[in-house]
N, C-alpha and C. Protein backbone atom coordinates (compact mmCIF):
# COMPACT_ATOMS: atom_id res chain seq x y z
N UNK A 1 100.70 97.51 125.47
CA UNK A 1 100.88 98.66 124.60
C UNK A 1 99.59 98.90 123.82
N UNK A 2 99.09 100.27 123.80
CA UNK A 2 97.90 100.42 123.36
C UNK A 2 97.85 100.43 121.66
N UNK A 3 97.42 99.58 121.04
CA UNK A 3 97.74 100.39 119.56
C UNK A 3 96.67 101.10 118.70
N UNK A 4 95.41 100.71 118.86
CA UNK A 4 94.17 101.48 118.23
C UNK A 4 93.79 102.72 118.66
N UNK A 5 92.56 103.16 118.16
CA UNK A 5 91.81 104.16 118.35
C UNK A 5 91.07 104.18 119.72
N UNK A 6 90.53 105.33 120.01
CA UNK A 6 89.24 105.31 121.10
C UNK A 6 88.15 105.45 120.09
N UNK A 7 87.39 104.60 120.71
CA UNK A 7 86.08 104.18 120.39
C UNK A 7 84.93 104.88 121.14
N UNK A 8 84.03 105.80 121.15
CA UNK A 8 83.05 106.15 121.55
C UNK A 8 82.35 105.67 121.57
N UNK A 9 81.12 104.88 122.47
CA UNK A 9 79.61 104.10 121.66
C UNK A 9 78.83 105.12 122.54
N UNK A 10 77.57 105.80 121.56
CA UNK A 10 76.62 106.54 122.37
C UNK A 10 75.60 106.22 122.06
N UNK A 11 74.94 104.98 123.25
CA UNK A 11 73.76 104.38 123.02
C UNK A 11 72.61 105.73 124.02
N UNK A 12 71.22 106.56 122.56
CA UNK A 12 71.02 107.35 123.36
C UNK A 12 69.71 106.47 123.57
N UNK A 13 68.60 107.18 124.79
CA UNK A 13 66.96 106.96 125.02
C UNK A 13 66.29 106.56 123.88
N UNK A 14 65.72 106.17 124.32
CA UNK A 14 64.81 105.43 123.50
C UNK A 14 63.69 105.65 121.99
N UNK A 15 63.97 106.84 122.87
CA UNK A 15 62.63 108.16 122.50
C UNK A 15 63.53 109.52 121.53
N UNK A 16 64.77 109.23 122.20
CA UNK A 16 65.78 110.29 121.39
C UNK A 16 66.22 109.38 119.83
N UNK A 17 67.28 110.50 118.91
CA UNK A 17 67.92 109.85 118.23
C UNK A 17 69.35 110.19 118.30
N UNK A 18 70.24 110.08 117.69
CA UNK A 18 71.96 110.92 117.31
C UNK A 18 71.57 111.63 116.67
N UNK A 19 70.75 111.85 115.53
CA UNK A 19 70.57 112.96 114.48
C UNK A 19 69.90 114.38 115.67
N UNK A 20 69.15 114.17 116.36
CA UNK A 20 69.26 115.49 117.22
C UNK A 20 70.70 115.89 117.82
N UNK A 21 71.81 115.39 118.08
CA UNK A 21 72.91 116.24 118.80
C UNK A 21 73.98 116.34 117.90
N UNK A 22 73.73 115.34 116.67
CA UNK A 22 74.67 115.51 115.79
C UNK A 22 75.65 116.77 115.86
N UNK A 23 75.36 117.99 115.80
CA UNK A 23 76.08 119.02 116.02
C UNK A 23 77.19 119.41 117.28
N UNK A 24 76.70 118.70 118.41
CA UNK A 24 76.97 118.67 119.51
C UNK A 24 78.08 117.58 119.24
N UNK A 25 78.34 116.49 118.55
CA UNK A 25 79.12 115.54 118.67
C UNK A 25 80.31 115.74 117.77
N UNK A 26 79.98 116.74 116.78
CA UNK A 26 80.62 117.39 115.92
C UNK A 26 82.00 118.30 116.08
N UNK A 27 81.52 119.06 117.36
CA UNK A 27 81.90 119.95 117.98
C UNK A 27 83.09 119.46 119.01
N UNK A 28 82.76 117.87 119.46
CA UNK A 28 83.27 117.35 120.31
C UNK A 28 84.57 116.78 119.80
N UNK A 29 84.45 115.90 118.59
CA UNK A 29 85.22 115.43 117.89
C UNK A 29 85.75 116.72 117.72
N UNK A 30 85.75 117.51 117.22
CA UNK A 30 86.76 118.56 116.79
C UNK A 30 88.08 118.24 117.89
N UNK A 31 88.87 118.18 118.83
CA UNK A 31 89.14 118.26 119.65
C UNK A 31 89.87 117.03 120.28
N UNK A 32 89.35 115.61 119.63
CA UNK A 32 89.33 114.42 120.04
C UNK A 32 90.19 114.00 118.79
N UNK A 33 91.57 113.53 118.83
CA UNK A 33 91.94 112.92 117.65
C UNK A 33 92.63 111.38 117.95
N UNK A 34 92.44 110.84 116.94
CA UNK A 34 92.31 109.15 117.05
C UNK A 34 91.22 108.56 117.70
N UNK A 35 90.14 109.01 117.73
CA UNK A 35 88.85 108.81 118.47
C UNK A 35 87.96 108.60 117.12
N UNK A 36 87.09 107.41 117.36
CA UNK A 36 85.77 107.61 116.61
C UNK A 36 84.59 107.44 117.12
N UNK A 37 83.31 108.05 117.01
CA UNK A 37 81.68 108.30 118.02
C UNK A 37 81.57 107.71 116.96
N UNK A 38 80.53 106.77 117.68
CA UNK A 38 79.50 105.79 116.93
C UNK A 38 78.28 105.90 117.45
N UNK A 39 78.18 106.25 116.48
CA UNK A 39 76.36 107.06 116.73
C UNK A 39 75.73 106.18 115.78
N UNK A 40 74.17 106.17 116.39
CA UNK A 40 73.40 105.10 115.55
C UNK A 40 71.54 105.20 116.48
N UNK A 41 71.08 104.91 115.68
CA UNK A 41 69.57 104.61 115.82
C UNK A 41 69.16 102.95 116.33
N UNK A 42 68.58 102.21 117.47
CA UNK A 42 68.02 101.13 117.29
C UNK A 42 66.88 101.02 116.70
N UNK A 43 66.21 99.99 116.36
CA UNK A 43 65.08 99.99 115.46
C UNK A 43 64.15 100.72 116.02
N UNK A 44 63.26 101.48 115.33
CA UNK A 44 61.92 101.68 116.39
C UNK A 44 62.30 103.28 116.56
N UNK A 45 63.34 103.93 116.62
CA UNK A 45 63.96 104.97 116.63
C UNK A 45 63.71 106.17 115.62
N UNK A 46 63.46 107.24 115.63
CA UNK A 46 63.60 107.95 114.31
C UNK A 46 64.36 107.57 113.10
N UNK A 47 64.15 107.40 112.09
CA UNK A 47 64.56 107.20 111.25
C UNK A 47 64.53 106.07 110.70
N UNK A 48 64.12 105.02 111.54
CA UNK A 48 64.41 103.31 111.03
C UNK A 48 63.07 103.08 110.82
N UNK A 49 63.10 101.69 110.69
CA UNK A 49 61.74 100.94 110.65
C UNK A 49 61.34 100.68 111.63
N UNK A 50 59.93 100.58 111.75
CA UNK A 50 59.34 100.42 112.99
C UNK A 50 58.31 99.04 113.01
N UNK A 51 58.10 98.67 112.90
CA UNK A 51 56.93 97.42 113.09
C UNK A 51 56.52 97.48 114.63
N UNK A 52 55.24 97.62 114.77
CA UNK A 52 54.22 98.24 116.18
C UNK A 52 54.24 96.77 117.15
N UNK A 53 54.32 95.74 115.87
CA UNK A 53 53.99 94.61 116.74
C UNK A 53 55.25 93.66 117.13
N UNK A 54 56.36 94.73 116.98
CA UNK A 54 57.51 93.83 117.55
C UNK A 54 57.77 94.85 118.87
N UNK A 55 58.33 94.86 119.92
CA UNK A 55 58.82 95.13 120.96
C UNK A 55 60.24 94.20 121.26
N UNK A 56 61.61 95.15 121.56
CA UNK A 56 63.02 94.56 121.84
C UNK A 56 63.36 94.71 123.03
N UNK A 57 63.56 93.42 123.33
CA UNK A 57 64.06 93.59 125.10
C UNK A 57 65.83 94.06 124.63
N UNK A 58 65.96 94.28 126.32
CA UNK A 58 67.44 94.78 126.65
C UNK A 58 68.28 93.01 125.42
N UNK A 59 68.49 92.22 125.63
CA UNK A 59 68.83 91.44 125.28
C UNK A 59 69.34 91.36 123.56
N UNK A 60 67.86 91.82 123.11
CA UNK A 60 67.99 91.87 121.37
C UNK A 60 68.79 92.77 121.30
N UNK A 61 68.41 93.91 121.59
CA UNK A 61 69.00 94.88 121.32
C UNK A 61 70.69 94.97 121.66
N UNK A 62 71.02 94.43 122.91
CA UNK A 62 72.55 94.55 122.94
C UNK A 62 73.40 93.10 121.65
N UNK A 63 71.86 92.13 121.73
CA UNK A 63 73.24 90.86 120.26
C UNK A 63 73.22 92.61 119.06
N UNK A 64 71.90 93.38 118.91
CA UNK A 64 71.81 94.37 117.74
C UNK A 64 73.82 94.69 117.86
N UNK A 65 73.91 95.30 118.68
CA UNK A 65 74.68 95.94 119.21
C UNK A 65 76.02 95.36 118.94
N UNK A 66 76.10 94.20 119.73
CA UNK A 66 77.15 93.44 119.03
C UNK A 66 77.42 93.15 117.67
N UNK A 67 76.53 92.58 117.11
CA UNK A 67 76.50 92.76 115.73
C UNK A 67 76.91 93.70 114.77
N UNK A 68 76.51 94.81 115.52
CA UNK A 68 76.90 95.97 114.48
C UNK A 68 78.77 96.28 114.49
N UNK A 69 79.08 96.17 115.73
CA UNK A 69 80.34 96.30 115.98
C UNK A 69 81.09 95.47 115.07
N UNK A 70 80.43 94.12 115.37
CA UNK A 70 81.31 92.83 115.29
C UNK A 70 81.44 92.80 113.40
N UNK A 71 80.20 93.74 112.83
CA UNK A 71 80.11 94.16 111.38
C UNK A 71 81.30 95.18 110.95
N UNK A 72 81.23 96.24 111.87
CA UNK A 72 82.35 97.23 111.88
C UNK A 72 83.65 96.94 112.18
N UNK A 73 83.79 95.91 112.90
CA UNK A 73 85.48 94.72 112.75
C UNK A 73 85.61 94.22 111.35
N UNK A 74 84.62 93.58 110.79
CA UNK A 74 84.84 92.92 109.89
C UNK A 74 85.09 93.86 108.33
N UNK A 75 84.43 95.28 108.66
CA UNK A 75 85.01 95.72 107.81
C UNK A 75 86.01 97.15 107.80
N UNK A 76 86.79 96.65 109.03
CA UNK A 76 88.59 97.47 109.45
C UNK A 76 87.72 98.67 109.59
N UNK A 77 86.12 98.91 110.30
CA UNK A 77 85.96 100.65 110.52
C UNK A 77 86.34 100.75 111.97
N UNK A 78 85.94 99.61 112.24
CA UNK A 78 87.01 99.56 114.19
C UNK A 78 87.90 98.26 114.10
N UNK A 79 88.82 97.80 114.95
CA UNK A 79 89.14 97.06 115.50
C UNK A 79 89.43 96.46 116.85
N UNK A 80 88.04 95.59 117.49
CA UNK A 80 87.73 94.87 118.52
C UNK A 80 89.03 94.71 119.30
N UNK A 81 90.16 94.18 118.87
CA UNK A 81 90.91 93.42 120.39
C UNK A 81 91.70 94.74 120.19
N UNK A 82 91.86 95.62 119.47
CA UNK A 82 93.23 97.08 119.67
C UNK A 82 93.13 98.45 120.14
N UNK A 83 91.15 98.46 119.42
CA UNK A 83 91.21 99.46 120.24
C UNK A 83 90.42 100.12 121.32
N UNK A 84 90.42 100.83 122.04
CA UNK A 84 90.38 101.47 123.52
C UNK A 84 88.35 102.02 123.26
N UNK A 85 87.52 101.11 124.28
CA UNK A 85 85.88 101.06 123.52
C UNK A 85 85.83 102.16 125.06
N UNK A 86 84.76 103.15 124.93
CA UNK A 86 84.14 104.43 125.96
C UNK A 86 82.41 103.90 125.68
N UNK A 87 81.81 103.65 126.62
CA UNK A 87 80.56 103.40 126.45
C UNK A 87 79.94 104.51 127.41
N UNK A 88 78.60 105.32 126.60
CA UNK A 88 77.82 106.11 127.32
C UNK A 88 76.38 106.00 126.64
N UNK A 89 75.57 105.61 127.93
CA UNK A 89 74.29 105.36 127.65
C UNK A 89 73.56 106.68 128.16
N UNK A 90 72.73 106.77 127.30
CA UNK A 90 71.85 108.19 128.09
C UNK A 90 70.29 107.50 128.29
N UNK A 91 69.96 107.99 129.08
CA UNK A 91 68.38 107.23 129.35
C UNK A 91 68.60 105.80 129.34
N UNK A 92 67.53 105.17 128.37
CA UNK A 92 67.11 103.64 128.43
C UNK A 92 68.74 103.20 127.63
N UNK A 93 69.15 103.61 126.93
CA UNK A 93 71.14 103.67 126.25
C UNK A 93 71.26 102.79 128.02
N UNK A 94 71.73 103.29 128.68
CA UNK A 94 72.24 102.92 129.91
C UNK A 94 71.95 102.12 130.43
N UNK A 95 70.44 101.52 130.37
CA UNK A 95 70.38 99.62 130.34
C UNK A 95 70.63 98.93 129.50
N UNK A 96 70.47 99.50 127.94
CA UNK A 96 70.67 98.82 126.99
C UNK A 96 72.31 98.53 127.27
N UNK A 97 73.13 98.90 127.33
CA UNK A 97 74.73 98.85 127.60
C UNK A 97 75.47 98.62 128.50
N UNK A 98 74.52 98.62 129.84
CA UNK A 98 74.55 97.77 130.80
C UNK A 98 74.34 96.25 131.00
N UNK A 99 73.25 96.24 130.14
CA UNK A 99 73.04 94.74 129.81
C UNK A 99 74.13 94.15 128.81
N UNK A 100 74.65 94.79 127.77
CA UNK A 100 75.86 93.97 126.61
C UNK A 100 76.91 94.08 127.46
N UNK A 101 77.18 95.22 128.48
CA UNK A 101 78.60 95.07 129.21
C UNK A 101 78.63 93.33 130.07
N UNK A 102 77.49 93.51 130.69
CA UNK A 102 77.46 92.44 131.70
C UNK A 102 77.36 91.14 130.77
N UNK A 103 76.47 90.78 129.72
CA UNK A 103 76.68 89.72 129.02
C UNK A 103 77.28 89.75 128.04
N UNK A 104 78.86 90.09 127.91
CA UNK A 104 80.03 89.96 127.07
C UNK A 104 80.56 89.43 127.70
């Protein structure tokens, strides 16, 4: 029996951010109820910090990933074992989430 939400994760390119389609996701949700998009920046991304002399493999970036979730369990904004996770990677998103699918 299903009891949570759908979960969206939209891991985008590398080079992109969420704050460009924001509107677009906006639009989407309209439409989508009991659903939440989790949109987000990895480091290095518009908007975050950048340090030139770090570089993140697929690896860091998906524990990032976990982490953030496993942050968002801990504080009831998702819940891990209930509810229903949609993963879409766009560009380099799609190894990055390829790689946390396969090493979960």
């Amino acid at each position: 029996m299903f009891l949570g939400n759908q979960v969206v994760i939209i891991c985008h390119d590398f080079f992109d951010n969420f704050q460009q389609n924001l509107k677009f996701y906006q639009k989407i949700a309209q439409y989508y109820t009991n659903t939440k998009f989790l949109l987000f920046n990895y480091p290095g991304q518009m908007f975050t910090m950048f340090n030139k002399n770090k570089t993140f493999t697929n690896e860091e970036l998906s524990s990032l990933l976990d982490g953030f979730l496993h942050f968002l369990d801990d504080n009831n904004q998702i819940n891990i074992e209930n509810d229903s996770f949609m993963f879409v990677g766009i560009g380099y998103g799609g190894y990055i989430l390829s790689h946390y699918c396969n090493s979960s």
